[in-house]
N, C-alpha and C. Protein backbone atom coordinates (compact mmCIF):
# COMPACT_ATOMS: atom_id res chain seq x y z
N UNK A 1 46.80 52.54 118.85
CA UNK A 1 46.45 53.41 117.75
C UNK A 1 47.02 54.81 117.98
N UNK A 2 47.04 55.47 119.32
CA UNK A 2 47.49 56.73 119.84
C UNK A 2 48.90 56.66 118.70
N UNK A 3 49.83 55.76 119.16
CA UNK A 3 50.93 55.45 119.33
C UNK A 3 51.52 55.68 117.90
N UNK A 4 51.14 55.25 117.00
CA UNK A 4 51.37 54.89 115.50
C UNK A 4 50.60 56.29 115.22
N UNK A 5 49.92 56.99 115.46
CA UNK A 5 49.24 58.44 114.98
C UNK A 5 50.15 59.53 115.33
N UNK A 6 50.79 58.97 116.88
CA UNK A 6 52.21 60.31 117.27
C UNK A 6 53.13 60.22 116.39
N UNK A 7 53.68 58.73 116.48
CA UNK A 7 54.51 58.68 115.85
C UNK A 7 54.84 58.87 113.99
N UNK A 8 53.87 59.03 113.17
CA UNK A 8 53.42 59.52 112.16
C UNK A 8 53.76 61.27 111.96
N UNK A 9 52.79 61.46 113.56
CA UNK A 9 52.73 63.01 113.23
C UNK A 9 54.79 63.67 113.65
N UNK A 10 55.23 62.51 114.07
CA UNK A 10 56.87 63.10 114.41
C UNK A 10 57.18 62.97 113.23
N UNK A 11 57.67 62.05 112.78
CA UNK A 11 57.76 61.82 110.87
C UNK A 11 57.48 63.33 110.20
N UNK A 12 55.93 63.29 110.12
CA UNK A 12 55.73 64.23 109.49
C UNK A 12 56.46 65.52 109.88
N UNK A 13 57.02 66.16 110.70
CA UNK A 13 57.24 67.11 111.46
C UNK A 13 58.76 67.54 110.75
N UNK A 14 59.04 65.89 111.60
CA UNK A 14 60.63 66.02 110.95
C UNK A 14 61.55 66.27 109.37
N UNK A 15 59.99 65.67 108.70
CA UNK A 15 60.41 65.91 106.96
C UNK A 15 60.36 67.16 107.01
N UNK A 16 59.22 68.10 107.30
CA UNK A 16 58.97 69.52 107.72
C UNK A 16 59.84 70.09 107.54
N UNK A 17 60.74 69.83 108.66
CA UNK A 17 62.08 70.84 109.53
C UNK A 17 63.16 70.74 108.65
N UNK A 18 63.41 69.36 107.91
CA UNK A 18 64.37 69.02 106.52
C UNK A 18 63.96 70.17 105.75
N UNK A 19 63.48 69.82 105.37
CA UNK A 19 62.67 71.22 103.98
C UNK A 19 62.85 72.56 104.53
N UNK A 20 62.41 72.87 105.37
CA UNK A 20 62.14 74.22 105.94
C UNK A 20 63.71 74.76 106.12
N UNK A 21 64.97 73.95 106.80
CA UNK A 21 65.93 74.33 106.69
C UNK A 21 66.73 74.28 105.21
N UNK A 22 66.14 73.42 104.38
CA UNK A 22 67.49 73.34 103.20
C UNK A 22 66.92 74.05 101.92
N UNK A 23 65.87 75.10 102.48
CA UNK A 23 64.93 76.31 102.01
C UNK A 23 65.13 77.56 102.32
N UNK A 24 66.16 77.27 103.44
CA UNK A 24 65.90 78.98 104.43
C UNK A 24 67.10 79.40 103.51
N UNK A 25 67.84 79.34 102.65
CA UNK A 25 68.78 80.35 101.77
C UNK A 25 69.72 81.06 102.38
N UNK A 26 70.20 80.54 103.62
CA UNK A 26 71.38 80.90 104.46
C UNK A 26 72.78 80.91 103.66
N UNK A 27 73.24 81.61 103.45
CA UNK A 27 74.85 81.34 102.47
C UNK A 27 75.40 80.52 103.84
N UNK A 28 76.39 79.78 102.99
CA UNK A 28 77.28 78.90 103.94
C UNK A 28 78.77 79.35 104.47
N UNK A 29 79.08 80.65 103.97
CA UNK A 29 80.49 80.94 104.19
C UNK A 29 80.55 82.26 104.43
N UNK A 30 80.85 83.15 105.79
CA UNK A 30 81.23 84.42 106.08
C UNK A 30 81.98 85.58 105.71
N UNK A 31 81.67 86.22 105.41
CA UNK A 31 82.55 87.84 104.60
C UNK A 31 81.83 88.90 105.81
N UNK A 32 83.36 89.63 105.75
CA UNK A 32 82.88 90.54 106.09
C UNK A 32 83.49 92.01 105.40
N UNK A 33 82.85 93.27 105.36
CA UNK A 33 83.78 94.12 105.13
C UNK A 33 84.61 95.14 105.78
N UNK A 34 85.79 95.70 105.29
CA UNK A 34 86.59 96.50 105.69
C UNK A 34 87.49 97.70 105.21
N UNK A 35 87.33 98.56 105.67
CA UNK A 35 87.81 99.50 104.90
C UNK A 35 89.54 99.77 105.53
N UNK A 36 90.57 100.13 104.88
CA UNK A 36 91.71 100.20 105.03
C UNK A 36 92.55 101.80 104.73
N UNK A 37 92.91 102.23 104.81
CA UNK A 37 93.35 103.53 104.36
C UNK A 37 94.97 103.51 104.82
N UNK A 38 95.45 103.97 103.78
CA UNK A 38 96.57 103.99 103.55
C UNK A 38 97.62 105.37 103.43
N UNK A 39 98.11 105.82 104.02
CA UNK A 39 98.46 107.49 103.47
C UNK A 39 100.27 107.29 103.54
N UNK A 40 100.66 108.38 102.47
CA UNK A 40 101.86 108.08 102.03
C UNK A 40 102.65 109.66 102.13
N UNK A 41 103.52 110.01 102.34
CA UNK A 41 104.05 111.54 102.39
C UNK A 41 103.88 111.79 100.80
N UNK A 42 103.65 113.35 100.72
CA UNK A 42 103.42 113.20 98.61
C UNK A 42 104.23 114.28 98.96
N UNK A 43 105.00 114.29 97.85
CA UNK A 43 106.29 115.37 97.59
C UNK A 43 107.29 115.43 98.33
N UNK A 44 107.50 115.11 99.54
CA UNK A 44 108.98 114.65 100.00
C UNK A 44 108.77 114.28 101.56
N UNK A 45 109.96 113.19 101.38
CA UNK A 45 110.18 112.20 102.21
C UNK A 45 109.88 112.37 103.91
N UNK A 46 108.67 112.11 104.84
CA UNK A 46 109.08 112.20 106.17
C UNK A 46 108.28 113.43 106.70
N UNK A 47 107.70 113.73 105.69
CA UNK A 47 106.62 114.82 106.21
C UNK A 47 105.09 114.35 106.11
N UNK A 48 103.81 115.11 107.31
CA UNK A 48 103.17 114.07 107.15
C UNK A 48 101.74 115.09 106.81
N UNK A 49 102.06 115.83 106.66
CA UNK A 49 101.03 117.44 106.23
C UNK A 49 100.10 117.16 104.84
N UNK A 50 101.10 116.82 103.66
CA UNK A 50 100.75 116.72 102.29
C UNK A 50 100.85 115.50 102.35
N UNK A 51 99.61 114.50 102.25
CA UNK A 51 99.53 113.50 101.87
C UNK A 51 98.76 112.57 100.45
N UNK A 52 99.38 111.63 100.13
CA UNK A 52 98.62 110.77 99.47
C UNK A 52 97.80 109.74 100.14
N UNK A 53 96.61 109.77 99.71
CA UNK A 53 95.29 108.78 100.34
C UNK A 53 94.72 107.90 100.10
N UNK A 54 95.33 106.84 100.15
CA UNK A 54 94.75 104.96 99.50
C UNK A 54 93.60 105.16 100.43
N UNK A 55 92.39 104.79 100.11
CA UNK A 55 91.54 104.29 100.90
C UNK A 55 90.90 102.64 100.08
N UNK A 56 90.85 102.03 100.56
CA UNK A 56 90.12 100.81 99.67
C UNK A 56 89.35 100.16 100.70
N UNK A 57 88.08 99.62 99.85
CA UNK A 57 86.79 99.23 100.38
C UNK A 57 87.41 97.36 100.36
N UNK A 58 87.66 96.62 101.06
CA UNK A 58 87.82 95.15 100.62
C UNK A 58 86.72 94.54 101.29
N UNK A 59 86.81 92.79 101.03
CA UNK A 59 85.81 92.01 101.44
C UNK A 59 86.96 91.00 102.29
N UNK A 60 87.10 90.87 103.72
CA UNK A 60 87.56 90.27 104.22
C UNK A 60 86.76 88.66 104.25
N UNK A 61 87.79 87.88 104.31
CA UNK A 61 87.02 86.20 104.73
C UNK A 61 87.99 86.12 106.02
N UNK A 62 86.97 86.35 107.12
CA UNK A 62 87.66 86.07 108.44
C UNK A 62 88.19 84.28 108.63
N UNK A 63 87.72 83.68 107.99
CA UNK A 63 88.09 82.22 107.86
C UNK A 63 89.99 81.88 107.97
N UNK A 64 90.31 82.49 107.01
CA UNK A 64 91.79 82.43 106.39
C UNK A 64 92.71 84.29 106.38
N UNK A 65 91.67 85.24 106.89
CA UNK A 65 91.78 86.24 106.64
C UNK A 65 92.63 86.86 105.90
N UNK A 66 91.93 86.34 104.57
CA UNK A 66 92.83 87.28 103.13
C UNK A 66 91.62 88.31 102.72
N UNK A 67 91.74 89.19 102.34
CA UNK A 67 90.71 89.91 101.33
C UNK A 67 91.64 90.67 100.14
N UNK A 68 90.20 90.90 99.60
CA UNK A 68 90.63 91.70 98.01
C UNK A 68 89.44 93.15 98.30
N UNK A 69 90.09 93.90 97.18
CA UNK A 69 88.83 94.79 96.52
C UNK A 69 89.20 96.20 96.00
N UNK A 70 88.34 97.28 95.96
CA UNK A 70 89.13 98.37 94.99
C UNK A 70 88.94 99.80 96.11
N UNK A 71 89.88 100.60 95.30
CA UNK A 71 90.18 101.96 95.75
C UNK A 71 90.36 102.89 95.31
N UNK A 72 91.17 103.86 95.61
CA UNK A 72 91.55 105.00 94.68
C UNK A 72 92.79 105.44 95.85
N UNK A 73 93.70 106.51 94.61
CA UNK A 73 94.98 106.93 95.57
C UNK A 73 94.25 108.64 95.27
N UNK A 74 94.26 109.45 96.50
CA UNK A 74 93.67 110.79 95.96
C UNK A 74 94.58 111.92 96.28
N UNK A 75 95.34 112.93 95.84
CA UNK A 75 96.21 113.81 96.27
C UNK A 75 96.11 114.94 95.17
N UNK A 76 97.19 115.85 95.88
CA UNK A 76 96.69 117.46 94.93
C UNK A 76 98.26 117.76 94.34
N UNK A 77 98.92 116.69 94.26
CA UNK A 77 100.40 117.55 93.86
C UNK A 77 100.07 117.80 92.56
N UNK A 78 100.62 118.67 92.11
CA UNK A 78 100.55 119.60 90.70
C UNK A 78 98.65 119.23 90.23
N UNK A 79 98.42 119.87 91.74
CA UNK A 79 96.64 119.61 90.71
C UNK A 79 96.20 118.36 91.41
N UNK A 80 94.96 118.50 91.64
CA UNK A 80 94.14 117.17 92.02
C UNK A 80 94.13 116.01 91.37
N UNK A 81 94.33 114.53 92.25
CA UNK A 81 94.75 113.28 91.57
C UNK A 81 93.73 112.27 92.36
N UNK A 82 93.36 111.62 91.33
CA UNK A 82 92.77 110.73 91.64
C UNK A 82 93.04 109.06 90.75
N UNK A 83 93.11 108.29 91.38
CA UNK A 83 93.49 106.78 90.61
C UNK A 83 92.66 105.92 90.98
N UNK A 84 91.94 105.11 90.47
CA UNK A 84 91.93 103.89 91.15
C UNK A 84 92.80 102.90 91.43
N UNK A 85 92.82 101.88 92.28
CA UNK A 85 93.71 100.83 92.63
C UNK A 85 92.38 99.30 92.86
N UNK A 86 93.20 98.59 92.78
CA UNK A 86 93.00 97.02 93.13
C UNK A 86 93.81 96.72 94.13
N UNK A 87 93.59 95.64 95.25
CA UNK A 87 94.16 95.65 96.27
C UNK A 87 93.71 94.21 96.73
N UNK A 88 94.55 93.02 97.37
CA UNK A 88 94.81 91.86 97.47
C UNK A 88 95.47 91.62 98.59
N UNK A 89 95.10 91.53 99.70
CA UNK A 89 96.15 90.82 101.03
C UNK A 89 95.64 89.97 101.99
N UNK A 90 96.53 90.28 102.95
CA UNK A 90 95.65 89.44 104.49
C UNK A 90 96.13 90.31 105.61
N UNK A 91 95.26 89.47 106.32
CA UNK A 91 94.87 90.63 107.66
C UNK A 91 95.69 89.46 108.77
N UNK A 92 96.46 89.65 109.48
CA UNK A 92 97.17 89.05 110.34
C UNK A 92 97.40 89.54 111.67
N UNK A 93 96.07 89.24 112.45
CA UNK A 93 95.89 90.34 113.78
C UNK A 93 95.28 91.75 113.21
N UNK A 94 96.38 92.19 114.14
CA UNK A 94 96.57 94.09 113.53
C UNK A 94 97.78 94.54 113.08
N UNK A 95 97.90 93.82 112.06
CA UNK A 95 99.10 93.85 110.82
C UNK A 95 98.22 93.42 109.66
N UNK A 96 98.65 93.87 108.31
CA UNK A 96 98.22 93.55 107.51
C UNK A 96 99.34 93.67 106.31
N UNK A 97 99.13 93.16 105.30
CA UNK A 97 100.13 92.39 103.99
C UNK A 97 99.43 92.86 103.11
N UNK A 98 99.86 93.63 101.85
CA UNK A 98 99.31 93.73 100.56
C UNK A 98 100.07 94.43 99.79
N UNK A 99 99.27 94.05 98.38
CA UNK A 99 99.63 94.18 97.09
C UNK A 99 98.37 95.06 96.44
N UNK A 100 99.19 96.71 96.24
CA UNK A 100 97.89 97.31 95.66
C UNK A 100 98.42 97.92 94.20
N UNK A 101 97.53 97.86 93.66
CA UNK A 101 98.30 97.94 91.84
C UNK A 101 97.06 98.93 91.34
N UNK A 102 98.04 100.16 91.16
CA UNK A 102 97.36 101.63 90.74
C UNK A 102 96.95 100.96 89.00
N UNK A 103 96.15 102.12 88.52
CA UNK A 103 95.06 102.04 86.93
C UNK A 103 96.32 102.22 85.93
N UNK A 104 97.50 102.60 86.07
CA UNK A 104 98.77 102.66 85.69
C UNK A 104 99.91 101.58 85.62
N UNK A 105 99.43 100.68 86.21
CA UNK A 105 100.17 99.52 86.46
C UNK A 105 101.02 99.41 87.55
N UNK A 106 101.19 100.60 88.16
CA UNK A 106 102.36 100.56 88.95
C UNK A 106 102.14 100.02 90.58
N UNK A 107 102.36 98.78 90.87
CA UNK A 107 102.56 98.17 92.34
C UNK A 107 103.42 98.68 93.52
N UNK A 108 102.86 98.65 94.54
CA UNK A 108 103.38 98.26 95.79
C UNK A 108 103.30 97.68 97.30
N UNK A 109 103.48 97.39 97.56
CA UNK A 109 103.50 96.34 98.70
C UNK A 109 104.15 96.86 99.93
N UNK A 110 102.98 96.82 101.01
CA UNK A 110 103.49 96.48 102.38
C UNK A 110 103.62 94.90 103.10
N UNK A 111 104.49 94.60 104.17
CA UNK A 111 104.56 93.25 104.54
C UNK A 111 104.78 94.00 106.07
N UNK A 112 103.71 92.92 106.88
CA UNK A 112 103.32 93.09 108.74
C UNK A 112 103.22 94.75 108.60
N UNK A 113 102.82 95.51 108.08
CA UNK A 113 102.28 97.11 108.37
C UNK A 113 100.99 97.21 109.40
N UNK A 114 101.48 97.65 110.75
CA UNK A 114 100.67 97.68 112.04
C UNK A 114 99.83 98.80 111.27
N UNK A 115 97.92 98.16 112.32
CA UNK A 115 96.88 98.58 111.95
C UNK A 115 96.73 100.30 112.86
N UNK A 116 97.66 101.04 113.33
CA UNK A 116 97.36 101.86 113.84
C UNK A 116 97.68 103.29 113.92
N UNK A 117 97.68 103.38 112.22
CA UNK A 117 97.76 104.84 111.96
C UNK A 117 98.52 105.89 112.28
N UNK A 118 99.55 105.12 112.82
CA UNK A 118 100.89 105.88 113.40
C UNK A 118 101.94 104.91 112.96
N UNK A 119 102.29 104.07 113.19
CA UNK A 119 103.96 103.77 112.73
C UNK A 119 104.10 103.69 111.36
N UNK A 120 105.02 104.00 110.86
CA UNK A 120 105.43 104.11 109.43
C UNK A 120 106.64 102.68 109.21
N UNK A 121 105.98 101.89 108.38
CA UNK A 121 106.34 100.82 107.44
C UNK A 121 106.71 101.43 105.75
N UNK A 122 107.59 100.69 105.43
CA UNK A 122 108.21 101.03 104.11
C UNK A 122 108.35 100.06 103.02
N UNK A 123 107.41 100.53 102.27
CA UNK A 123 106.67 99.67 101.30
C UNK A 123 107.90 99.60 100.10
N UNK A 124 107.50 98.39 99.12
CA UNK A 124 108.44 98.08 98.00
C UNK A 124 107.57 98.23 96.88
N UNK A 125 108.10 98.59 95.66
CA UNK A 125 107.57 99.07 94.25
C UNK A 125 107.62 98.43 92.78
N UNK A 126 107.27 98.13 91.95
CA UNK A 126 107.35 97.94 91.34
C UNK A 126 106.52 99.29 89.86
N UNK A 127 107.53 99.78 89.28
CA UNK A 127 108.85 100.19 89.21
C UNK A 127 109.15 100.48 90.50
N UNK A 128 110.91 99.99 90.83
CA UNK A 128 111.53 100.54 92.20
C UNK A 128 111.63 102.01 91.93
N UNK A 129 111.81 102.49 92.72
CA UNK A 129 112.04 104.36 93.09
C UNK A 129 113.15 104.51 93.62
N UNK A 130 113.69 105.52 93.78
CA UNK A 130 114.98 105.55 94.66
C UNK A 130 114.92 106.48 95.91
N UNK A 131 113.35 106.44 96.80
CA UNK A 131 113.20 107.37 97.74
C UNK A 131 112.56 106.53 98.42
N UNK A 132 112.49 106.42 99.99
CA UNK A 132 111.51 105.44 100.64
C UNK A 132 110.26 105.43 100.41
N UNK A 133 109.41 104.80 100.55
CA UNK A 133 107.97 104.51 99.95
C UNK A 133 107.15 104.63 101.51
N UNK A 134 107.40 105.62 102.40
CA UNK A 134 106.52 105.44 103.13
C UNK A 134 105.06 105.08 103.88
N UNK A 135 104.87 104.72 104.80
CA UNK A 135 102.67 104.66 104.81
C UNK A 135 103.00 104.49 106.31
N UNK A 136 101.71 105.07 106.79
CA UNK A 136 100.83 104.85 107.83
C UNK A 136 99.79 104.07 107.37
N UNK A 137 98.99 103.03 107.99
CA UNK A 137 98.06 102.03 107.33
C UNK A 137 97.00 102.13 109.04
N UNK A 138 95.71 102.24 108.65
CA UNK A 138 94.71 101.77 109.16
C UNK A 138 93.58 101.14 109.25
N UNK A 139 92.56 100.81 109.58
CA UNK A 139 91.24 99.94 109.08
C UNK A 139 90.15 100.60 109.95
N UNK A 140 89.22 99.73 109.40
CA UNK A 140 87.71 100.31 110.14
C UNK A 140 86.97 98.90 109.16
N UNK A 141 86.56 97.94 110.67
CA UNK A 141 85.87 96.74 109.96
C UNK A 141 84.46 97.28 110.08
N UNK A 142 83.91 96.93 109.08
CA UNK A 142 82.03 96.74 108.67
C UNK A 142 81.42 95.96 108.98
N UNK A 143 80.09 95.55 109.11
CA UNK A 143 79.38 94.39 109.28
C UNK A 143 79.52 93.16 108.49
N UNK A 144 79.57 92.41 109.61
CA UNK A 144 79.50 90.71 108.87
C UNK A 144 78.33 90.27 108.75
N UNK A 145 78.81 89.19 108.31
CA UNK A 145 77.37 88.32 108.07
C UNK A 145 76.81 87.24 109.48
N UNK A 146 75.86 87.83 109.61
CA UNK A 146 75.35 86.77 111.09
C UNK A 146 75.43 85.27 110.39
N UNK A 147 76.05 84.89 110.68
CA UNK A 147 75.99 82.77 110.29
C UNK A 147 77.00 82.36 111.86
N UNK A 148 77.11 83.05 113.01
CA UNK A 148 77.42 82.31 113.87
C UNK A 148 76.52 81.34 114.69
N UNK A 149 74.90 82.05 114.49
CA UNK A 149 73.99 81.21 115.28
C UNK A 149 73.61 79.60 114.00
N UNK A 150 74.05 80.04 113.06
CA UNK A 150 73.40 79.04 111.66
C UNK A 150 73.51 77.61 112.54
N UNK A 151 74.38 77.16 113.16
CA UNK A 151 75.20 75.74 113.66
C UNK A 151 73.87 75.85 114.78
N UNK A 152 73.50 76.57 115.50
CA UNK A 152 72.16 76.44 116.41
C UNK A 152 70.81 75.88 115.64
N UNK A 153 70.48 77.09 114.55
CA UNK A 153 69.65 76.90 114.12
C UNK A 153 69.42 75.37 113.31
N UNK A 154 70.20 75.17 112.70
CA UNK A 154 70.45 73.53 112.35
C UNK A 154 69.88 72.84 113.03
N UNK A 155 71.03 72.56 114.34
CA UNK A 155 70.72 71.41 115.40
C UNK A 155 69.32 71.90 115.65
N UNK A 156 68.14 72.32 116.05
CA UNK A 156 67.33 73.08 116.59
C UNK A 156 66.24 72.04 115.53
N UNK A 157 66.51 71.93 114.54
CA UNK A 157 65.42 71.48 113.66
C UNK A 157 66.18 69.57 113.22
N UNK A 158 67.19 69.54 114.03
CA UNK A 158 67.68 68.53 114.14
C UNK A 158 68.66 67.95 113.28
N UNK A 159 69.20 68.99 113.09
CA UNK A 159 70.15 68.17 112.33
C UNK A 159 70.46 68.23 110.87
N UNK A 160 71.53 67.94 109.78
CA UNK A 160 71.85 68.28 108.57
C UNK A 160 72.21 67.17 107.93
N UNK A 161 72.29 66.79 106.53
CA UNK A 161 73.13 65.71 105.92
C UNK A 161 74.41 66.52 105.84
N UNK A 162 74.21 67.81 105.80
CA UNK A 162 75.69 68.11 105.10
C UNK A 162 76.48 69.27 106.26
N UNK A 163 77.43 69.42 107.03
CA UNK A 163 77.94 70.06 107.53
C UNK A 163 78.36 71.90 107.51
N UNK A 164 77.68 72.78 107.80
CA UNK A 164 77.67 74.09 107.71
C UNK A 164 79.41 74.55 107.32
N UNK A 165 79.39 75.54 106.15
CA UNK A 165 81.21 75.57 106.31
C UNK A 165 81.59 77.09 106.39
N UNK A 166 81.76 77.13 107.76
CA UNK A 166 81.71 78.65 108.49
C UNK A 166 82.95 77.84 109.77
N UNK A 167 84.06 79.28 109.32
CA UNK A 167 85.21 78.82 110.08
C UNK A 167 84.84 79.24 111.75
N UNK A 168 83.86 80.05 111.92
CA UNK A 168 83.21 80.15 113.54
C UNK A 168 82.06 79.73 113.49
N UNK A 169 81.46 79.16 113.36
CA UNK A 169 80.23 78.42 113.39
C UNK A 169 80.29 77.15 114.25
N UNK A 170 79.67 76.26 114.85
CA UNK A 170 79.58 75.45 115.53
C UNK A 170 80.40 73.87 114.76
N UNK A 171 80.91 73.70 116.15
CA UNK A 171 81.63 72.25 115.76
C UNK A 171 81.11 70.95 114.95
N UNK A 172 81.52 70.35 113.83
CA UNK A 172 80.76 69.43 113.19
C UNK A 172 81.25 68.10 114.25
N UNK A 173 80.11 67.17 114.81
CA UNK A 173 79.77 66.43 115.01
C UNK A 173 79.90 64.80 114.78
């Protein structure tokens, strides 16, 4: 009788731990954010005094590491300027790739631009220009989302029907 009463109360336990995990409202997929800043010589070529200032807020997915998100370009030539931008790339190490497209329409693009605020990469335009498109490019990552322990917490309550989908998260089984 013991026997069939434990084993009942494991049952019961285990439906428990089902529920209790596919309740806890854990998102299944990691973001994190990052901020990027971008500065460009404003008014002529190779000087680094007067600048223009991309800064953009994106949402990195360390998974595939592409992100998106918005900004502004801010500078004082003939008078204080401010734009917003949209901005679309990937993060490749400490290089990064993008496509940022000012409230004007006007695009441009860096490709492998090192994350360290000193070397100058030379971006392409759309409209082309006929002067180099200089930048210094840097970052500053933000907090992620804790879902590395999620693959613990799982196993812990024993287990899932459906596999956690977090590109650092624990190995599926």
């Amino acid at each position: 009788m013991k026997k069939i009463i434990l084993t009942a109360a494991v049952a019961a336990l285990a439906v428990m731990a089902v529920a209790s995990s596919a309740s806890a409202g854990v998102s299944r997929y990691q973001m994190q954010s990052m901020t990027i800043t971008a500065v460009q010589p404003e008014g002529a070529v190779g000087q680094w005094s007067n600048v223009w200032t991309h800064t953009y807020n994106v949402t990195l997915n360390p998974c595939d590491g592409s992100f998106s998100g918005d900004g502004s370009m801010v500078g004082t030539m003939n008078g204080p300027y401010n734009s917003p931008e949209k901005i679309a790339g990937h993060l490749d190490g400490n290089a990064v790739s993008f496509t940022a497209t000012r409230s004007d329409g006007v695009q441009y693009s860096l490709l492998n631009a090192p994350l360290d605020n000193s070397t100058v990469t030379l971006a392409s335009s759309t409209p082309m220009v006929p002067w180099a498109l200089e930048f210094k490019v840097g970052t500053t990552m933000g907090s992620s989302s804790n879902y590395k322990n999620h693959g613990d917490y799982v196993g812990s309550q024993g287990g899932g029907s459906d596999a956690a989908h977090s590109c650092i998260g624990m190995p599926i089984h």
